[in-house]
PDB file of N, CA and C in Angstrom:
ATOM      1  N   UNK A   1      73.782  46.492 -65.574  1.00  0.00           N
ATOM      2  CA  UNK A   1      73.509  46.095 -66.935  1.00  0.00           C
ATOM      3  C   UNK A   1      72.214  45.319 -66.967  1.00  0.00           C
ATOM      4  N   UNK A   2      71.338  45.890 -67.730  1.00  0.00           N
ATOM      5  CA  UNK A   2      69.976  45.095 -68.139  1.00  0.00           C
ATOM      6  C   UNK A   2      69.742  43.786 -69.169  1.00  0.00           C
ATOM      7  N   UNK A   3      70.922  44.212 -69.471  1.00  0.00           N
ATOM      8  CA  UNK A   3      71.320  42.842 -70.895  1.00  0.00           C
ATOM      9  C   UNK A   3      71.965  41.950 -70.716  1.00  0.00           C
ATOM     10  N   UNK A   4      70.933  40.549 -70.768  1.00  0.00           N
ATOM     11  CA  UNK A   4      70.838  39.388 -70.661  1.00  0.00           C
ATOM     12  C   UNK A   4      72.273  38.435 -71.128  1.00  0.00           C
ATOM     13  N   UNK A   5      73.091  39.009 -71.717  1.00  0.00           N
ATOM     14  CA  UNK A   5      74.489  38.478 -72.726  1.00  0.00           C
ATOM     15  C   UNK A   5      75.181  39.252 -72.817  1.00  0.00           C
ATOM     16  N   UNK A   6      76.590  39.242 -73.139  1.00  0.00           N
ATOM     17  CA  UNK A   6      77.530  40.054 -74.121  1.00  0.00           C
ATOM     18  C   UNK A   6      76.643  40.380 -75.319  1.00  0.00           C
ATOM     19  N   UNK A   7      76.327  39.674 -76.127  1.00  0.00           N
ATOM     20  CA  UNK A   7      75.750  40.392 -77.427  1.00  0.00           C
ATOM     21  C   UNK A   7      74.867  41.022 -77.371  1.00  0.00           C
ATOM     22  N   UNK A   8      74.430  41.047 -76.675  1.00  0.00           N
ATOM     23  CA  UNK A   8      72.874  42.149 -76.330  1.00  0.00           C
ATOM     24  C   UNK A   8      73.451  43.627 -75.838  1.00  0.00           C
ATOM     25  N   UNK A   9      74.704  43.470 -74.916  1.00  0.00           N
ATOM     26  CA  UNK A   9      75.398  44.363 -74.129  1.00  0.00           C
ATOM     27  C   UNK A   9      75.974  45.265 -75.489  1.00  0.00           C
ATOM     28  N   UNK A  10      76.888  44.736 -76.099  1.00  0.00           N
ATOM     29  CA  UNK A  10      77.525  45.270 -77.244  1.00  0.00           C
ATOM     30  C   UNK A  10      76.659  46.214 -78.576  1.00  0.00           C
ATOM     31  N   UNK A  11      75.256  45.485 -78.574  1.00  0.00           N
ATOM     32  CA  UNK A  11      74.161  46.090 -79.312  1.00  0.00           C
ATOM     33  C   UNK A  11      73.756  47.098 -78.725  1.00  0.00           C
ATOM     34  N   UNK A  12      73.181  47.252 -77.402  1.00  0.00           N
ATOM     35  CA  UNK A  12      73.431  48.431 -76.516  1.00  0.00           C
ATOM     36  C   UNK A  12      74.205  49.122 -76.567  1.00  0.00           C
ATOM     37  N   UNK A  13      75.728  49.093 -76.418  1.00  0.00           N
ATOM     38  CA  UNK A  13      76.544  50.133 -77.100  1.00  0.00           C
ATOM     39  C   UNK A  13      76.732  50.716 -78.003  1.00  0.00           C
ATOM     40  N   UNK A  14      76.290  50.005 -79.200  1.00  0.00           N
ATOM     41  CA  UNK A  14      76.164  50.084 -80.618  1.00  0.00           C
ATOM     42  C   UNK A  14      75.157  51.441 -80.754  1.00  0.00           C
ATOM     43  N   UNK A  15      73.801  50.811 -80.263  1.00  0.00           N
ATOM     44  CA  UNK A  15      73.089  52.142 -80.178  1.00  0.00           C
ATOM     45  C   UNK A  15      72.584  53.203 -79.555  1.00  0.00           C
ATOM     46  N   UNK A  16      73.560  53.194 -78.733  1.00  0.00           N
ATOM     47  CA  UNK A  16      74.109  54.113 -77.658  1.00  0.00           C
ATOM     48  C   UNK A  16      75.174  55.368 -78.805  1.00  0.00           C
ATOM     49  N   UNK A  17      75.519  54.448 -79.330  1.00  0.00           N
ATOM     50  CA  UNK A  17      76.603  55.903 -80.245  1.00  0.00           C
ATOM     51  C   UNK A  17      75.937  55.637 -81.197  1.00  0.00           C
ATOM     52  N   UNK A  18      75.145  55.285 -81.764  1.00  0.00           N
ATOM     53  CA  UNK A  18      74.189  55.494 -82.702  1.00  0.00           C
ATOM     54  C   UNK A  18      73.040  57.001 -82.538  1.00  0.00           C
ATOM     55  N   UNK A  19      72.461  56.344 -81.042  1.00  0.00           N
ATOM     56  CA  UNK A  19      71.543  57.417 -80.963  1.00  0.00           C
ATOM     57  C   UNK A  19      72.483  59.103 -80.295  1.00  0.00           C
ATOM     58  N   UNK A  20      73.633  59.043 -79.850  1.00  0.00           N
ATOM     59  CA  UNK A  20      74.147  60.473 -79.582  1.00  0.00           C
ATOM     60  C   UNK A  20      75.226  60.778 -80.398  1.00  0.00           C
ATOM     61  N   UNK A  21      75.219  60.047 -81.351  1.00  0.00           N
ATOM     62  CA  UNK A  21      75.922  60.591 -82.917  1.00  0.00           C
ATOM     63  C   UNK A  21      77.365  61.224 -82.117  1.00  0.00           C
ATOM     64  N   UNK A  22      78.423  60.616 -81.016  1.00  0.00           N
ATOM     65  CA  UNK A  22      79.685  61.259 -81.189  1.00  0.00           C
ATOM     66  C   UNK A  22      79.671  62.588 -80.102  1.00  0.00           C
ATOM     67  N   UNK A  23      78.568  62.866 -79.415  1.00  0.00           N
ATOM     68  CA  UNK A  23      78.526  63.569 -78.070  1.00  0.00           C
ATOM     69  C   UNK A  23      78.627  63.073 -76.822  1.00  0.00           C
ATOM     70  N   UNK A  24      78.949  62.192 -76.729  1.00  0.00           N
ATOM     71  CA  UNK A  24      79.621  61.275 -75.578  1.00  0.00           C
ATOM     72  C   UNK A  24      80.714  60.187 -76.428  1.00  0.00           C
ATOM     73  N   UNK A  25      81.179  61.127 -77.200  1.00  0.00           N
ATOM     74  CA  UNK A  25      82.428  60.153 -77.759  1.00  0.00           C
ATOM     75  C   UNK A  25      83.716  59.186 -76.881  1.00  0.00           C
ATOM     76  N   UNK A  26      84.027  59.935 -75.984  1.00  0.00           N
ATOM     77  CA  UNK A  26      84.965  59.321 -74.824  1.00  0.00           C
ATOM     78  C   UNK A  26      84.516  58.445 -73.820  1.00  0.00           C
ATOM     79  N   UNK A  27      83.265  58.497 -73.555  1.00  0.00           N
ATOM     80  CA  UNK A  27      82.239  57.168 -72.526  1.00  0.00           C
ATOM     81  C   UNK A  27      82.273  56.018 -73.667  1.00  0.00           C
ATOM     82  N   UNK A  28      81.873  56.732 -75.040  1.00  0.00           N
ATOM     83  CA  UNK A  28      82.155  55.470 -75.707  1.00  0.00           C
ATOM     84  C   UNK A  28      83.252  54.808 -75.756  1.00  0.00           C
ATOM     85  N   UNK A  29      84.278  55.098 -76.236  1.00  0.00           N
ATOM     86  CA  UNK A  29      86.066  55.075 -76.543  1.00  0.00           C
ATOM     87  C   UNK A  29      86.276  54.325 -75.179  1.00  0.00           C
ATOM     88  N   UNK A  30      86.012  54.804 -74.296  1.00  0.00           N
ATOM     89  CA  UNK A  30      86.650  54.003 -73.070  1.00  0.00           C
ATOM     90  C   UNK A  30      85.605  52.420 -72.563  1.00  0.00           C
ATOM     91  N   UNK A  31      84.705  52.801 -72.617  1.00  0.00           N
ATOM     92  CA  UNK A  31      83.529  51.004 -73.125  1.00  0.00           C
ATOM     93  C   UNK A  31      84.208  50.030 -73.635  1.00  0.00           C
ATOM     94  N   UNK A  32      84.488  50.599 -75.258  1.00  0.00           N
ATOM     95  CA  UNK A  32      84.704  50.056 -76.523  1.00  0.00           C
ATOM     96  C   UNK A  32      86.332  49.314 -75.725  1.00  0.00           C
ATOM     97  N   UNK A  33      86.971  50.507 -75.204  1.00  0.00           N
ATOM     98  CA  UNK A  33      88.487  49.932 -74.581  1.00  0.00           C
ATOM     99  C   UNK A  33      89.239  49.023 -73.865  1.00  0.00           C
ATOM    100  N   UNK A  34      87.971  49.086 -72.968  1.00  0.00           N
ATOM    101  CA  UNK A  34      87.714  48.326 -71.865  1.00  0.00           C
ATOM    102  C   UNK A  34      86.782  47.530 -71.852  1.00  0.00           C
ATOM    103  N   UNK A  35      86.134  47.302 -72.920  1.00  0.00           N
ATOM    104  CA  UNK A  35      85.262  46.021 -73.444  1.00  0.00           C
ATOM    105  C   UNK A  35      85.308  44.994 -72.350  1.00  0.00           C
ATOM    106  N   UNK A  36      86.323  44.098 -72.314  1.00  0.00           N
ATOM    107  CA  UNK A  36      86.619  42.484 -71.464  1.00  0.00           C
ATOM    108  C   UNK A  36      86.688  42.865 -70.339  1.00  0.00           C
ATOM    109  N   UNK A  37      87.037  44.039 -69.918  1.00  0.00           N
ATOM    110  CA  UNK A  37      86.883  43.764 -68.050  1.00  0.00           C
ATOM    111  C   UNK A  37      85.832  44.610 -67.705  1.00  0.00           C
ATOM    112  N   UNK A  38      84.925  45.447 -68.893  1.00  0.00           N
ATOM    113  CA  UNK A  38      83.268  45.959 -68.394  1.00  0.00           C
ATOM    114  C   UNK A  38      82.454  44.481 -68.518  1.00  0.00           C
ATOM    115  N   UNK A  39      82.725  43.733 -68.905  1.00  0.00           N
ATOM    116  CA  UNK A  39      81.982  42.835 -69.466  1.00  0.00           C
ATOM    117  C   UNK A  39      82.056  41.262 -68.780  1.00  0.00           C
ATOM    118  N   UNK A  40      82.853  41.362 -67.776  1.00  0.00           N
ATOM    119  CA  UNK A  40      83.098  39.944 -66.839  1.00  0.00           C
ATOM    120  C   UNK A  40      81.986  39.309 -66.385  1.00  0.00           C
ATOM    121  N   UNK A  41      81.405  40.209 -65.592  1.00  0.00           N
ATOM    122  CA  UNK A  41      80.365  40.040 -65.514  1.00  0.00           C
ATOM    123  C   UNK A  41      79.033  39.406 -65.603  1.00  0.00           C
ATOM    124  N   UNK A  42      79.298  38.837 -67.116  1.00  0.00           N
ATOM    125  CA  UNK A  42      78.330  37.969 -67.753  1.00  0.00           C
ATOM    126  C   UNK A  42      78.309  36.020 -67.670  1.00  0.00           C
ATOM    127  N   UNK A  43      79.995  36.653 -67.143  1.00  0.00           N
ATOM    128  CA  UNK A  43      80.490  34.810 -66.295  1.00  0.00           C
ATOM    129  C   UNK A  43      79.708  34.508 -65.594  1.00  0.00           C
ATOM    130  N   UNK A  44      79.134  35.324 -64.844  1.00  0.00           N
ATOM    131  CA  UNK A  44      78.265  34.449 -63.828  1.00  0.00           C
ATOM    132  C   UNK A  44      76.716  34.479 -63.853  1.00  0.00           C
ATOM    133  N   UNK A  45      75.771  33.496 -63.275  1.00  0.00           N
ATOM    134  CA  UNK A  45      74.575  33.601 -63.259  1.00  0.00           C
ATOM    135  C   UNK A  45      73.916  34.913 -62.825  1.00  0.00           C
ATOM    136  N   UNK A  46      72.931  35.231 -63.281  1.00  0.00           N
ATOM    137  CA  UNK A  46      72.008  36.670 -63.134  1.00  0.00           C
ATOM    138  C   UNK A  46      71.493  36.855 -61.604  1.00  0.00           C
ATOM    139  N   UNK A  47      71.842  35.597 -60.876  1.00  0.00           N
ATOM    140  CA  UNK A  47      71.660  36.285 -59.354  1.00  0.00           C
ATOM    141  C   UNK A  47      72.165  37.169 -58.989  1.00  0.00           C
ATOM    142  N   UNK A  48      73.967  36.522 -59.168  1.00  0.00           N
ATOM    143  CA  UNK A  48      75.034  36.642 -58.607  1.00  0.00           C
ATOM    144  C   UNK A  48      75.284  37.887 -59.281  1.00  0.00           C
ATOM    145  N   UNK A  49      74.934  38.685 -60.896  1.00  0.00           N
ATOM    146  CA  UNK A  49      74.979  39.934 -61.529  1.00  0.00           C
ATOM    147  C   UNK A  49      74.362  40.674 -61.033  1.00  0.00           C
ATOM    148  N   UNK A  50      72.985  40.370 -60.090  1.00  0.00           N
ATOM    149  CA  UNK A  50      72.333  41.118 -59.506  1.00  0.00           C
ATOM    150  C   UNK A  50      72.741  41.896 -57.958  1.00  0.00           C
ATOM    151  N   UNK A  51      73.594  40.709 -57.748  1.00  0.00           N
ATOM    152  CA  UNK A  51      74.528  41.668 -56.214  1.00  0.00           C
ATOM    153  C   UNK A  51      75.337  42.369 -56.664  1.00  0.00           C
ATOM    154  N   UNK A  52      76.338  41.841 -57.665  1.00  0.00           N
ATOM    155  CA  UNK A  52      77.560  42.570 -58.450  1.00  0.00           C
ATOM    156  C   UNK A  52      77.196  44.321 -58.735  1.00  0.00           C
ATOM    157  N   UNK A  53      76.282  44.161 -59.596  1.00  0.00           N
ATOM    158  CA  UNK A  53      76.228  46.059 -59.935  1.00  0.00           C
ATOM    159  C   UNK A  53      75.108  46.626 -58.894  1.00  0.00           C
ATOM    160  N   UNK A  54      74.975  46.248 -57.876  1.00  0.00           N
ATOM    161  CA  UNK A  54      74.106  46.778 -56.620  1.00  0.00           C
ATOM    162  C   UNK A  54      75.342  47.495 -56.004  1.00  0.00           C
ATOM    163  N   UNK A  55      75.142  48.588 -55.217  1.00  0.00           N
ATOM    164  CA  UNK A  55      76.466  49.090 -54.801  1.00  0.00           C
ATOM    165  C   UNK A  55      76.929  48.701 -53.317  1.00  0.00           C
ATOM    166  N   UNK A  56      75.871  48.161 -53.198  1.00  0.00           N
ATOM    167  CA  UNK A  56      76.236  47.053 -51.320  1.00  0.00           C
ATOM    168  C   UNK A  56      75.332  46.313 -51.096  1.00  0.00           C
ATOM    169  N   UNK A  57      76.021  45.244 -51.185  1.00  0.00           N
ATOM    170  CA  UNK A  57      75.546  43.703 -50.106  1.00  0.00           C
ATOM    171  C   UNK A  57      74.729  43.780 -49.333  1.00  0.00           C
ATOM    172  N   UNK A  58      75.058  44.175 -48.850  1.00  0.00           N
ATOM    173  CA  UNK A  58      73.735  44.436 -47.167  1.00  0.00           C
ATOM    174  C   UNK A  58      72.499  45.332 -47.828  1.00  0.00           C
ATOM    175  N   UNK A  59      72.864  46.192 -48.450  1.00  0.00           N
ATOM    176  CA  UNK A  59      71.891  47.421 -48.491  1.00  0.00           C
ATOM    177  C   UNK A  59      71.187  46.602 -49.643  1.00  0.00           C
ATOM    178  N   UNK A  60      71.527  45.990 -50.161  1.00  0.00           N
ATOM    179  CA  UNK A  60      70.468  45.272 -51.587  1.00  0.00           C
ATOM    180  C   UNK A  60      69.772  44.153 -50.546  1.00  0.00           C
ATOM    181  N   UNK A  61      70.391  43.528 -49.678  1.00  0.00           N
ATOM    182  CA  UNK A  61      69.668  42.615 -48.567  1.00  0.00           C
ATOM    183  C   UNK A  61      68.693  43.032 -47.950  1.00  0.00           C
ATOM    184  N   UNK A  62      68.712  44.389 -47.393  1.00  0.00           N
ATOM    185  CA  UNK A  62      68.293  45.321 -46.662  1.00  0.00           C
ATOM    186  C   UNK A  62      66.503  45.665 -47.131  1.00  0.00           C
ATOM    187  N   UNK A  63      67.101  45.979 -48.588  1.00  0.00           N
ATOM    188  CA  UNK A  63      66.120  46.715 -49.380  1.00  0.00           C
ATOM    189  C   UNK A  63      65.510  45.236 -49.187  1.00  0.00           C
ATOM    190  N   UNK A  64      65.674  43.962 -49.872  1.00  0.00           N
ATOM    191  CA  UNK A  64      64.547  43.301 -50.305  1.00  0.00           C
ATOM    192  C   UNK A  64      63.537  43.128 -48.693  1.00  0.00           C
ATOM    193  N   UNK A  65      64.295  43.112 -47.474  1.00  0.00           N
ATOM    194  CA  UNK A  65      63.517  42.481 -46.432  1.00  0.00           C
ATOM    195  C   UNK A  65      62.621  44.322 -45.913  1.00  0.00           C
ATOM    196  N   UNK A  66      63.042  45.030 -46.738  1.00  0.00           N
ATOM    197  CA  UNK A  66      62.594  46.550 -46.372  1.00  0.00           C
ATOM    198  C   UNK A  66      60.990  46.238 -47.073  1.00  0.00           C
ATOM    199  N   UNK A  67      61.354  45.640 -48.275  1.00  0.00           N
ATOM    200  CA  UNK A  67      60.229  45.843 -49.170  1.00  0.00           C
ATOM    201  C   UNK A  67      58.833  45.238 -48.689  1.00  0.00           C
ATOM    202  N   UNK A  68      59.329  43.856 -48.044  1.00  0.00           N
ATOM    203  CA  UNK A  68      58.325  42.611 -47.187  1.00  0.00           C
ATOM    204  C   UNK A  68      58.087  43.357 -45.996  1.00  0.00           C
ATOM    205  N   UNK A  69      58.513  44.340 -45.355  1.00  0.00           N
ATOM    206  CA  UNK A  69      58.263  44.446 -43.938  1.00  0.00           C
ATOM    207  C   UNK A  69      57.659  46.016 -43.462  1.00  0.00           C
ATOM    208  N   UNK A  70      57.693  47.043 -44.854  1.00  0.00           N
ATOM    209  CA  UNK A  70      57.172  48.236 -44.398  1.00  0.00           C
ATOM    210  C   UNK A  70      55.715  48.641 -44.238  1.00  0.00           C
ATOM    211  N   UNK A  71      55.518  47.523 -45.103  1.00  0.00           N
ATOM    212  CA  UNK A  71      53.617  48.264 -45.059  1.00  0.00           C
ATOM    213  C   UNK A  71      52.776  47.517 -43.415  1.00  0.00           C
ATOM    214  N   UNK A  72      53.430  46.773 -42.652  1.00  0.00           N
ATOM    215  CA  UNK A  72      53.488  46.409 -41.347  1.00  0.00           C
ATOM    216  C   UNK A  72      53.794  47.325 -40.537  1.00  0.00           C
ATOM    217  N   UNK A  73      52.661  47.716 -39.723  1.00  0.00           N
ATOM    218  CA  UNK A  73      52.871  48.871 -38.763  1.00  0.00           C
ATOM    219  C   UNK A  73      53.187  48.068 -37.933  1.00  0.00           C
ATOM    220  N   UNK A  74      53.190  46.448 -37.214  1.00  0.00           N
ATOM    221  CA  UNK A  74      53.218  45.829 -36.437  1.00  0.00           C
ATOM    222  C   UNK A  74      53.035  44.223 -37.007  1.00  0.00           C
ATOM    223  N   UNK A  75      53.791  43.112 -36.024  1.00  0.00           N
ATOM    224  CA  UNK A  75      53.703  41.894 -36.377  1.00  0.00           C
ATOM    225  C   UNK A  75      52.534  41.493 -35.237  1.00  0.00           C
ATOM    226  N   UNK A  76      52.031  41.056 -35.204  1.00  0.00           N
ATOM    227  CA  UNK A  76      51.382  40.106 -34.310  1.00  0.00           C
ATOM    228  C   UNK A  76      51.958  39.134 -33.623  1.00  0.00           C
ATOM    229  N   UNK A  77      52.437  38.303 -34.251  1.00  0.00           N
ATOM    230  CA  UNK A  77      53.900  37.393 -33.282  1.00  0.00           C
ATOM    231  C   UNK A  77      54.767  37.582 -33.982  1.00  0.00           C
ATOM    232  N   UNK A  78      56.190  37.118 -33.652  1.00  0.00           N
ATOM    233  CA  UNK A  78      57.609  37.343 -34.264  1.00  0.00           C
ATOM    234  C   UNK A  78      57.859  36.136 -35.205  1.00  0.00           C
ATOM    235  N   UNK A  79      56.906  35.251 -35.363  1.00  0.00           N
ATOM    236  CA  UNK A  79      56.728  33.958 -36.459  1.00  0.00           C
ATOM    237  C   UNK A  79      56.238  34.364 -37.740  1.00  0.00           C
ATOM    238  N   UNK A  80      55.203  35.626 -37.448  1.00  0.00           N
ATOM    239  CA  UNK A  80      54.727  36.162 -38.815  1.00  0.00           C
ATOM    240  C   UNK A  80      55.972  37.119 -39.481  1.00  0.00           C
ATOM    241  N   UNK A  81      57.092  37.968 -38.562  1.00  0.00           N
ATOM    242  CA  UNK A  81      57.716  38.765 -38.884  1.00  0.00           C
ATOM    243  C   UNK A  81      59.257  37.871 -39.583  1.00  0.00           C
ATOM    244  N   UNK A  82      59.300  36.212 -39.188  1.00  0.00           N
ATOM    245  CA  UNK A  82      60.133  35.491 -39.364  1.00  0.00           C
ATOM    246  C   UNK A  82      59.972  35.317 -41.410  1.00  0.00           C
ATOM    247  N   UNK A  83      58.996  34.976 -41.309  1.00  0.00           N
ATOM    248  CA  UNK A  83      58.109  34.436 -42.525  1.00  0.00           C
ATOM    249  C   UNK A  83      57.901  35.491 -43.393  1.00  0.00           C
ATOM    250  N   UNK A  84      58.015  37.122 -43.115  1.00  0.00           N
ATOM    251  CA  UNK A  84      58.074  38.040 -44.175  1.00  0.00           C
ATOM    252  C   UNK A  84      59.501  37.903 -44.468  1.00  0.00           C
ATOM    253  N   UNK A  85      60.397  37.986 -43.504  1.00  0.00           N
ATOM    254  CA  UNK A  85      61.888  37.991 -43.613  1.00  0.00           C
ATOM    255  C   UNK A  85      62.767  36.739 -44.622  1.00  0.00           C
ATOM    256  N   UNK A  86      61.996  35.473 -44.243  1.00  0.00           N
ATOM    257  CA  UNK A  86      62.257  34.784 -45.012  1.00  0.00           C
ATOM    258  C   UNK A  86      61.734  35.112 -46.435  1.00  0.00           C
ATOM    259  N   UNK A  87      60.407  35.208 -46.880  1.00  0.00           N
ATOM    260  CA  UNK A  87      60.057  35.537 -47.894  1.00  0.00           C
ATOM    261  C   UNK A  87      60.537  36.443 -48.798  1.00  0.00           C
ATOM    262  N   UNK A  88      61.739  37.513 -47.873  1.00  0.00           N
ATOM    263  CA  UNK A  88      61.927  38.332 -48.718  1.00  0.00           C
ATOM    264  C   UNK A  88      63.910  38.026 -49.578  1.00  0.00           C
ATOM    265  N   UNK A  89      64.515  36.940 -48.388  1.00  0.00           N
ATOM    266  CA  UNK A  89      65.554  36.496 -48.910  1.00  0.00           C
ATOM    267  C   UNK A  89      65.258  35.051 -49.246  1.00  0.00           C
ATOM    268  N   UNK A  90      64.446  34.660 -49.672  1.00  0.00           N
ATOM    269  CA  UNK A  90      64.317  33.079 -50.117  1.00  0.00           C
ATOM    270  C   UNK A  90      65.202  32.909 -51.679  1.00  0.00           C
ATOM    271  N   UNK A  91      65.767  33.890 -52.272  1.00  0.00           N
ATOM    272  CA  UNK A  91      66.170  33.395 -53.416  1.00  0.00           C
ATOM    273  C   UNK A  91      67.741  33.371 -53.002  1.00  0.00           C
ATOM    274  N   UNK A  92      68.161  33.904 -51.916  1.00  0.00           N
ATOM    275  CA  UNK A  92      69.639  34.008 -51.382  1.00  0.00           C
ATOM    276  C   UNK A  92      69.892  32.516 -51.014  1.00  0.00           C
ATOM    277  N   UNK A  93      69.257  31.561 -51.239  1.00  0.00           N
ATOM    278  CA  UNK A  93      69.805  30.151 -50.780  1.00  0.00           C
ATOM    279  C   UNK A  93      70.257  29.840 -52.119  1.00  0.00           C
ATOM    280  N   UNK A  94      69.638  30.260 -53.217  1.00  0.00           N
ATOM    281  CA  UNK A  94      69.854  29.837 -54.498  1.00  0.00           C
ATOM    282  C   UNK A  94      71.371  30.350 -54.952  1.00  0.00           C
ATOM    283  N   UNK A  95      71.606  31.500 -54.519  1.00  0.00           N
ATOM    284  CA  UNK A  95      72.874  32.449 -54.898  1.00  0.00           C
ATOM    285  C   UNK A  95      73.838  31.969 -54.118  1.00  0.00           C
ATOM    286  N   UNK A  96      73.598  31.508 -52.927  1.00  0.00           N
ATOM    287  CA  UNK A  96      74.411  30.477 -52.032  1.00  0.00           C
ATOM    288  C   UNK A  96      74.915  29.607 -52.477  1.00  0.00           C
ATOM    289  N   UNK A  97      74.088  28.861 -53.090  1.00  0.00           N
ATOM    290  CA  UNK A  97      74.449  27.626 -53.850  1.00  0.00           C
ATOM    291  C   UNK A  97      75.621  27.810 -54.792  1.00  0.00           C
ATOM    292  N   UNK A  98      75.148  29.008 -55.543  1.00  0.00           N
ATOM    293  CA  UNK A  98      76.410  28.973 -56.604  1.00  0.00           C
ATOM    294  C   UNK A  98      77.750  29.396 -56.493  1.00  0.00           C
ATOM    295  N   UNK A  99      77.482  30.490 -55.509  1.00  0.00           N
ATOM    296  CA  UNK A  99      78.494  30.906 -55.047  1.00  0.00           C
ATOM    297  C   UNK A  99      79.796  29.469 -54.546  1.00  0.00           C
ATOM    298  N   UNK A 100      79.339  28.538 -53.570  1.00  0.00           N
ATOM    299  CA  UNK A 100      79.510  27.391 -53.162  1.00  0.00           C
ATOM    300  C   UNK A 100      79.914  26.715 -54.631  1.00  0.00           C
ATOM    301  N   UNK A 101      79.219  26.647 -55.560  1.00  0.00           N
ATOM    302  CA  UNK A 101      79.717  26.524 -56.701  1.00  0.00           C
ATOM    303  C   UNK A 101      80.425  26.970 -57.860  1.00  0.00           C
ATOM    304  N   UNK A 102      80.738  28.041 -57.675  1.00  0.00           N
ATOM    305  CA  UNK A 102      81.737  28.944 -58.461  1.00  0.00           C
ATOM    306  C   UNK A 102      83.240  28.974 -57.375  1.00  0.00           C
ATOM    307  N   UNK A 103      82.667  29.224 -56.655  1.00  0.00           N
ATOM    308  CA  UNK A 103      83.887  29.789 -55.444  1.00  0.00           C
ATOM    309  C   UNK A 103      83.934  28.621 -54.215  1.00  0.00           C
ATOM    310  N   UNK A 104      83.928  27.241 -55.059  1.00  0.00           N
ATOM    311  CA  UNK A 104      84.200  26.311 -53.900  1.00  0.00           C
ATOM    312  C   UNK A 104      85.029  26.438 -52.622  1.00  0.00           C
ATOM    313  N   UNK A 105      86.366  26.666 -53.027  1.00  0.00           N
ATOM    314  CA  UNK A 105      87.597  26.581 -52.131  1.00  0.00           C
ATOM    315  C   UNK A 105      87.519  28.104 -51.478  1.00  0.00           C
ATOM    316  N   UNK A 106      87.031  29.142 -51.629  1.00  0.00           N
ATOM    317  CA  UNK A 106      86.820  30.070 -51.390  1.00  0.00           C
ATOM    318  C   UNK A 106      85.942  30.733 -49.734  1.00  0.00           C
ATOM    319  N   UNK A 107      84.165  30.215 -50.442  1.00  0.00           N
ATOM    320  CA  UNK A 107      83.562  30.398 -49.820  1.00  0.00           C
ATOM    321  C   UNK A 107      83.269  28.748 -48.413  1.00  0.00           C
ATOM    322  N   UNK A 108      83.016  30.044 -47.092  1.00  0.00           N
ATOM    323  CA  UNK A 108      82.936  29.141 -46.005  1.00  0.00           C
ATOM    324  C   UNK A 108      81.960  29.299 -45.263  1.00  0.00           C
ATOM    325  N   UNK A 109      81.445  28.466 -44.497  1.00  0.00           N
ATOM    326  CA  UNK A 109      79.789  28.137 -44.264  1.00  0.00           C
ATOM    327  C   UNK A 109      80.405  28.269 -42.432  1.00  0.00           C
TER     328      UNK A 109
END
């Protein structure tokens, strides 16, 4: 989901059967049905939405340190290759955090 809220989400649906006038009538019907549990989602901060509809953990991890590290045919030392790696999960301390904060009793370090 690209939309920032429930109400933005719901306007999206809105003109979603707006613009295919009733040719995807049943994608709609079942949205519209299932409204509150398509829509949980929005409980949590936009990090944490951003792992959620990724279809794997690792592989969304994967990708960001893929992105910092391919145009490198080679590191020069393993300090420069440390420092792309970090650079490329530096916002995962932040998602840490909340997690730690949503899912106190839960999550373990």
């Amino acid at each position: 989901m690209n939309t920032p809220n429930q109400q933005d989400a719901k306007a999206a649906l809105n003109d979603f059967a707006e613009l295919w006038e009733g040719k995807y009538l049943y994608a709609e019907k079942s949205w519209r049905d299932n409204w509150e549990d398509l829509t949980v989602l929005f409980k949590f901060p936009l990090e944490i939405r951003k792992i959620i509809y990724t279809k794997n953990l690792i592989e969304n991890l994967q990708g960001k340190i893929r992105k910092y590290t391919k145009n490198k045919l080679s590191f020069l030392v393993d300090e420069t290759a440390m420092r792309s790696v970090y650079l490329a999960i530096r916002n995962w301390g932040i998602i840490l955090n909340q997690f730690l904060t949503i899912y106190e009793k839960r999550v373990r370090l």
